[in-house]
C-alpha atoms as a PDB file:
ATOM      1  CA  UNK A   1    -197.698 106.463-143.957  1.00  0.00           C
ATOM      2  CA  UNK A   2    -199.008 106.739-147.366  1.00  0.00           C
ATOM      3  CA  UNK A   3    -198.499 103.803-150.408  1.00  0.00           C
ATOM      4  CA  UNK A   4    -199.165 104.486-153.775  1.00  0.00           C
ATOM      5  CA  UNK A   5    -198.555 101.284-155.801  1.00  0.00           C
ATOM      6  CA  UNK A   6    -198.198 101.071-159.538  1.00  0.00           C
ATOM      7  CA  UNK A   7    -199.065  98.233-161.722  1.00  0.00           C
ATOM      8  CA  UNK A   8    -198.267  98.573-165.690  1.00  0.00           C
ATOM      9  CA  UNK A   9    -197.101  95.768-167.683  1.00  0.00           C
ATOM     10  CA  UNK A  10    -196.503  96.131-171.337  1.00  0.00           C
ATOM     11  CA  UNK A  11    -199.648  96.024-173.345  1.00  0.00           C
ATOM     12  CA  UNK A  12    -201.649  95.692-170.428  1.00  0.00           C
ATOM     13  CA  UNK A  13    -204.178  98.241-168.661  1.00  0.00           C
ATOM     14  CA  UNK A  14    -202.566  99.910-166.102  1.00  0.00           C
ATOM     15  CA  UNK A  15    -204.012  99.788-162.492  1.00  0.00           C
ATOM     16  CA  UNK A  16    -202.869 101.693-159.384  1.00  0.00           C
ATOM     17  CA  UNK A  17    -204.025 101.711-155.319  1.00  0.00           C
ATOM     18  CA  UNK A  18    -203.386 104.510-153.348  1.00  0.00           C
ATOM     19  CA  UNK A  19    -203.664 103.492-149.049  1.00  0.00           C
ATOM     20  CA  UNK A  20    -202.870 105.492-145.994  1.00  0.00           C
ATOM     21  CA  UNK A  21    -202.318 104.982-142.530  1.00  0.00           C
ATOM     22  CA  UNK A  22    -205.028 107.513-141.882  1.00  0.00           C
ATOM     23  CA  UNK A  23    -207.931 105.408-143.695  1.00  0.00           C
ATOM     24  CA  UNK A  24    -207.449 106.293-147.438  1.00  0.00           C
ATOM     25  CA  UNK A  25    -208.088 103.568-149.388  1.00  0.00           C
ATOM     26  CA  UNK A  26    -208.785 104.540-153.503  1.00  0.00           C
ATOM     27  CA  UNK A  27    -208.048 102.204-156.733  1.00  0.00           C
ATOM     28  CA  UNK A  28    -208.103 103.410-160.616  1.00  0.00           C
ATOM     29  CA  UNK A  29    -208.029 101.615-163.382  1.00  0.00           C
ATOM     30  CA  UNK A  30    -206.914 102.868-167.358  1.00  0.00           C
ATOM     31  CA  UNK A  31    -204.058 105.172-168.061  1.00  0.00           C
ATOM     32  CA  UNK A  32    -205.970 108.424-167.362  1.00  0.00           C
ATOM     33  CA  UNK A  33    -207.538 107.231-163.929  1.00  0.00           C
ATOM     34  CA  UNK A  34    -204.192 106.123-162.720  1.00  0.00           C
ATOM     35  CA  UNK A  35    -202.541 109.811-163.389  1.00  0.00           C
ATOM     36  CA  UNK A  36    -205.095 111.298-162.053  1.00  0.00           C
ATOM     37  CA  UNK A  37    -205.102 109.023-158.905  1.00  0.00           C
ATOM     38  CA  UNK A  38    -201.030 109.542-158.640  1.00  0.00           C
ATOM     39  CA  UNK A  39    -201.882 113.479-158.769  1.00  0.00           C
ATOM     40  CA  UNK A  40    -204.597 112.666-156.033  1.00  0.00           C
ATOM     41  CA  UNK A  41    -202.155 110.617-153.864  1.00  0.00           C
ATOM     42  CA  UNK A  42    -199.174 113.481-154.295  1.00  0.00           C
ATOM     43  CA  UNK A  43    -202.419 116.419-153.076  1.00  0.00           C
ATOM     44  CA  UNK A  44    -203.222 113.921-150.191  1.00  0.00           C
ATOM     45  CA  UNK A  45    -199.671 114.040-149.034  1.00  0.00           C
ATOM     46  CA  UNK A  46    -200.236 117.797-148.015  1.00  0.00           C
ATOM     47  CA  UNK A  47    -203.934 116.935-146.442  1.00  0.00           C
ATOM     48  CA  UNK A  48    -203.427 113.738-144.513  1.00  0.00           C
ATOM     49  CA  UNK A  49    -204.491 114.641-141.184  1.00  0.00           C
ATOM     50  CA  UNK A  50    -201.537 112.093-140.001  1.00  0.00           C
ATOM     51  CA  UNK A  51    -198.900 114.788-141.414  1.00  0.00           C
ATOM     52  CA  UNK A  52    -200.781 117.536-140.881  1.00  0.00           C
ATOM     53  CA  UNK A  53    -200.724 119.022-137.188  1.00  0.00           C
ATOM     54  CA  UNK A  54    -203.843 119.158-135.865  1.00  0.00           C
ATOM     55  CA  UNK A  55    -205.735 122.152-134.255  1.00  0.00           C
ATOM     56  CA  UNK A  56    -205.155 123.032-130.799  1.00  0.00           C
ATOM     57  CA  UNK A  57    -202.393 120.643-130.399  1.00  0.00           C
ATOM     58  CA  UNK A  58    -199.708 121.511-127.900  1.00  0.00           C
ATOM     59  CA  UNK A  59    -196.492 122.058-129.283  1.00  0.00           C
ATOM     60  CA  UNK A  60    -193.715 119.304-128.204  1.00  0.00           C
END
């Protein structure tokens, strides 16, 4: 449900995207925007209202 995709070629400025089935959509840029976007992604993965169950739901 949720992509996180890399990009960091030698000598180059690293750039990452982070997408979601649910609507997230977030880009960084520089080595210290794109760890702190991977440590975004990896908190989503516990908030994404797609994996979380929602209130009131009925159980299957």
């Amino acid at each position: 449900m949720a992509w996180l995709h890399i990009t960091a070629p030698r000598g180059a400025v690293p750039t990452a995207t982070s997408k979601c089935a649910c609507g997230r959509d977030r880009s960084a840029v520089g080595h210290r925007r794109v760890v702190d976007l991977i440590d975004d992604h990896t908190a989503h993965r516990d908030t994404c209202p797609l994996r979380t169950p929602q209130e009131g739901r009925a159980a299957a």
